[in-house]
C-alpha atoms as a PDB file:
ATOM      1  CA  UNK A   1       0.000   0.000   0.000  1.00  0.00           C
ATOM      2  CA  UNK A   2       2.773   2.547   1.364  1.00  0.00           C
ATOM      3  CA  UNK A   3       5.668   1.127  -0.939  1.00  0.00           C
ATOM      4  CA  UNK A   4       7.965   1.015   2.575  1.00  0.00           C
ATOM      5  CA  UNK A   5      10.794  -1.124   2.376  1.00  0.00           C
ATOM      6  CA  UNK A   6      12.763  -2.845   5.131  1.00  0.00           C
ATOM      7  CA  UNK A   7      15.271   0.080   4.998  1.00  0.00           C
ATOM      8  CA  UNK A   8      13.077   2.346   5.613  1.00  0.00           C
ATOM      9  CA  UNK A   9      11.590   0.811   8.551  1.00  0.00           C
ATOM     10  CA  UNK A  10      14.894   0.380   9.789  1.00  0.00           C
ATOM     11  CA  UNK A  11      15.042   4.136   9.366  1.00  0.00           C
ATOM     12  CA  UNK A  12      11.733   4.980  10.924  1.00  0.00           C
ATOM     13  CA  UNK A  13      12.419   2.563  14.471  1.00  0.00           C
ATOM     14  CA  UNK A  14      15.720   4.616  14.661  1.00  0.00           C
ATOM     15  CA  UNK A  15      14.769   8.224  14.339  1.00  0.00           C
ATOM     16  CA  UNK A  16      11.875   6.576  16.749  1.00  0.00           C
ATOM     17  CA  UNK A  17      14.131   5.725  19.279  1.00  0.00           C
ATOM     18  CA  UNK A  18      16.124   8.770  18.675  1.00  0.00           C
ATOM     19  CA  UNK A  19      12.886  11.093  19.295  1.00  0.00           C
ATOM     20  CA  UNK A  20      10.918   9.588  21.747  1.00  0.00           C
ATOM     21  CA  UNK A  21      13.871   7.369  23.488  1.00  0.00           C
ATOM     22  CA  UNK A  22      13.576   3.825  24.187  1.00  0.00           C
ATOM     23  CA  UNK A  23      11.077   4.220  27.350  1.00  0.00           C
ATOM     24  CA  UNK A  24       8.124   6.462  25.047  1.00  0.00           C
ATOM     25  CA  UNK A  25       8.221   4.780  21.689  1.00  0.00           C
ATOM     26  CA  UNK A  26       5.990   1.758  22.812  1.00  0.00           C
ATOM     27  CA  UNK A  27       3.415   4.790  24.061  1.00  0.00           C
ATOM     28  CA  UNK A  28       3.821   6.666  20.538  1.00  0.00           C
ATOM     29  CA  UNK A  29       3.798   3.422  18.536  1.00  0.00           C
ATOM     30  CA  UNK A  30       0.441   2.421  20.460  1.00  0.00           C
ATOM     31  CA  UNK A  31      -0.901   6.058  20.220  1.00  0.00           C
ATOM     32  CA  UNK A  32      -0.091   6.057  16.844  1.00  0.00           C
ATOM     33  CA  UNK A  33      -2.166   2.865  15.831  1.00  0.00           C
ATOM     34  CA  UNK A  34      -5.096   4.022  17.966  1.00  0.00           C
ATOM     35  CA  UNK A  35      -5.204   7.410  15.864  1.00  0.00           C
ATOM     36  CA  UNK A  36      -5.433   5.046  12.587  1.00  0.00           C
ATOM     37  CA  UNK A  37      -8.001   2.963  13.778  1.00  0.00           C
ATOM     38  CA  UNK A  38      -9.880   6.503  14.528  1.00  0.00           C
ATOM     39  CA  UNK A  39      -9.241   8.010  11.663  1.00  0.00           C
ATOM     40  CA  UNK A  40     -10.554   4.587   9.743  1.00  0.00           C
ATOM     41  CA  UNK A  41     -13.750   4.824  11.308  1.00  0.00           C
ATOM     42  CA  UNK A  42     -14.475   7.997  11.223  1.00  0.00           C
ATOM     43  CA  UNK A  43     -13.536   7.273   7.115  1.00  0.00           C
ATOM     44  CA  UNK A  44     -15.987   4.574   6.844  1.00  0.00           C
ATOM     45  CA  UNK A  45     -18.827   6.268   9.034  1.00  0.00           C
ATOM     46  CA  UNK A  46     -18.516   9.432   6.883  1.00  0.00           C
ATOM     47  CA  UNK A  47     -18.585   7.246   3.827  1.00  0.00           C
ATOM     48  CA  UNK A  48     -21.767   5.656   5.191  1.00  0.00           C
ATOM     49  CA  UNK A  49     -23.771   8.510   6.456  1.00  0.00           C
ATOM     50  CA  UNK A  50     -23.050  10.001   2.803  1.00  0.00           C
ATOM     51  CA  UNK A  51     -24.789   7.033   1.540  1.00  0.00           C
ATOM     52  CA  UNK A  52     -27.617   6.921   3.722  1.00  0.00           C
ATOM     53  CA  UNK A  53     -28.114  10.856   3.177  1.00  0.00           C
ATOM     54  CA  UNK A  54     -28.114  10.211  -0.741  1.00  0.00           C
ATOM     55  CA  UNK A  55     -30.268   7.607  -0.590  1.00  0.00           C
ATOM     56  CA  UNK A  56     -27.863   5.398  -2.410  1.00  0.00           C
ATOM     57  CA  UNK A  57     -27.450   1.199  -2.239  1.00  0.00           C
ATOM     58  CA  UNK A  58     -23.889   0.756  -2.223  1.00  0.00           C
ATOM     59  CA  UNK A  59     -24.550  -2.261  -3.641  1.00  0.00           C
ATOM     60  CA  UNK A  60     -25.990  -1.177  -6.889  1.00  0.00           C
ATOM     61  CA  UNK A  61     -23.238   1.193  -7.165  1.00  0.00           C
ATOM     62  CA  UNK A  62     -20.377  -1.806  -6.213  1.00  0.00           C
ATOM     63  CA  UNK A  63     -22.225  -3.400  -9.163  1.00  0.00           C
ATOM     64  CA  UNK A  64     -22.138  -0.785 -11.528  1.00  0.00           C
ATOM     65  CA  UNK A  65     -18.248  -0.333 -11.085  1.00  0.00           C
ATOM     66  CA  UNK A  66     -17.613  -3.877 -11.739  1.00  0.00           C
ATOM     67  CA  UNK A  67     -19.521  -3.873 -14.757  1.00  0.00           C
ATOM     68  CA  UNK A  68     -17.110  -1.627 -15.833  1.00  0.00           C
ATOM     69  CA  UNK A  69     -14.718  -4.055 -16.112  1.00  0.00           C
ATOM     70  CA  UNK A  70     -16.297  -5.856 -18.685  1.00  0.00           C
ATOM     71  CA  UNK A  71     -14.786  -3.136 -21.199  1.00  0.00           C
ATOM     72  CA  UNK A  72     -11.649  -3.853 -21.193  1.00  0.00           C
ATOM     73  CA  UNK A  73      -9.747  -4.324 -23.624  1.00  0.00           C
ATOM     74  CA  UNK A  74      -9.039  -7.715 -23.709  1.00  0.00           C
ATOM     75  CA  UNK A  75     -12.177  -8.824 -22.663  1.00  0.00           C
ATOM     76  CA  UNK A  76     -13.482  -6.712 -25.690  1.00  0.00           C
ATOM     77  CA  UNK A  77     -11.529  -8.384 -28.084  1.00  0.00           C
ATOM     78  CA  UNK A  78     -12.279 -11.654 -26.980  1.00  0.00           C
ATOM     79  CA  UNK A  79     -15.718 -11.640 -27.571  1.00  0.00           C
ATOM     80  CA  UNK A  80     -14.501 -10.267 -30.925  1.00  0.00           C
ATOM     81  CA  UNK A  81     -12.894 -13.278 -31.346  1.00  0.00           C
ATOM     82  CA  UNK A  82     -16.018 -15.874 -30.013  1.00  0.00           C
ATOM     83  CA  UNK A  83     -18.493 -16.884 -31.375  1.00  0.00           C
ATOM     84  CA  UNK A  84     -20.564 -17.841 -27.994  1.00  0.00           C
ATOM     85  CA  UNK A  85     -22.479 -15.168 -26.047  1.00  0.00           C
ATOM     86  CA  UNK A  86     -19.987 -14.116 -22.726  1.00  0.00           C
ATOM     87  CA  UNK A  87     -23.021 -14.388 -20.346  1.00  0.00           C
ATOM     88  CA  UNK A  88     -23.994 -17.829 -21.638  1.00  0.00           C
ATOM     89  CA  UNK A  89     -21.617 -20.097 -19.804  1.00  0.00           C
ATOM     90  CA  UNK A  90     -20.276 -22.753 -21.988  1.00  0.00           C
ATOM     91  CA  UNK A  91     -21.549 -26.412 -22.486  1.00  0.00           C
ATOM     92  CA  UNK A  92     -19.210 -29.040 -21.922  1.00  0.00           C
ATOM     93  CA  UNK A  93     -17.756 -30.384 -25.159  1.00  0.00           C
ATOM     94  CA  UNK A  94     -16.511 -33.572 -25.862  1.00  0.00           C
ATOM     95  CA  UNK A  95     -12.839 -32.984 -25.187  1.00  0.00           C
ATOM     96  CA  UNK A  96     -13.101 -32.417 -21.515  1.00  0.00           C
ATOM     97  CA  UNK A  97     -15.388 -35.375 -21.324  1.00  0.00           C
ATOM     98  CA  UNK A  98     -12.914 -37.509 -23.153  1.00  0.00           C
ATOM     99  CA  UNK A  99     -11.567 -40.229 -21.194  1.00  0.00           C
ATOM    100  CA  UNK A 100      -7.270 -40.312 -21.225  1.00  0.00           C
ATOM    101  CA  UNK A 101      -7.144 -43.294 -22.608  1.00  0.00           C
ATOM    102  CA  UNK A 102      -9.417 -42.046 -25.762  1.00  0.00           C
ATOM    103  CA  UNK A 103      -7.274 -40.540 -28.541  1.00  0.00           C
ATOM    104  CA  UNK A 104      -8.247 -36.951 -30.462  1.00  0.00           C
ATOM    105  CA  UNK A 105      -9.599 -36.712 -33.640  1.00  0.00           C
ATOM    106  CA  UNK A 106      -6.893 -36.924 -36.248  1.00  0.00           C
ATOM    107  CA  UNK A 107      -7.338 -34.100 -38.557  1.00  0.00           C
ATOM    108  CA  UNK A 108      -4.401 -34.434 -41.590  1.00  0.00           C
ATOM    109  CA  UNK A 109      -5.931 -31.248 -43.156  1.00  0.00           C
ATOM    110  CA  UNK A 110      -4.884 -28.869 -39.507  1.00  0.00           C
ATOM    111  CA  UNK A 111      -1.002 -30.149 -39.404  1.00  0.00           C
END
């Protein structure tokens, strides 16, 4: 999410220890993820109380976002390239169904 290495952790916990000293920085640390967690919720109940004032289903919306991904581009150009509907799901053809002892179809004309 952040993009933080392990040398720059290494970084942080010193200047850590060099700010707040060895006997604060479990405090600060703690502090620190308490504020997160805050600032999380409040995130998520301001996100939700927009919502509910709008009068929007997050759901619908979730939905609508995802459909979105249904135009790209290589999804696009493989239905080009299909003949079968991308909602339909496919039927089971005889290949998968084919036993491994059964040998393909020997087509001279495709080699």
């Amino acid at each position: 999410m952040f993009d933080i290495g392990i040398g720059e952790i290494m970084i942080l916990a010193v200047l850590g220890l060099l700010i707040f000293g060895p006997e604060r920085l479990p405090k600060a640390a703690a502090d620190a993820g308490r504020l997160v967690r805050q600032v999380r919720e409040m995130a998520s109940g301001a996100k939700r109380d927009l919502a509910d004032s709008a009068g929007l289903d997050m759901s619908e919306a979730m939905d609508s976002v995802r459909s979105i991904g249904d135009l790209h581009p290589r999804k696009l150009v493989a239905g080009l390239f299909t003949d079968d509907d991308p909602a339909e799901p496919k039927p089971a053809t005889s290949e998968s169904q084919a036993s491994p002892t059964t040998r393909p179809v020997f087509d001279p004309d495709a080699t």
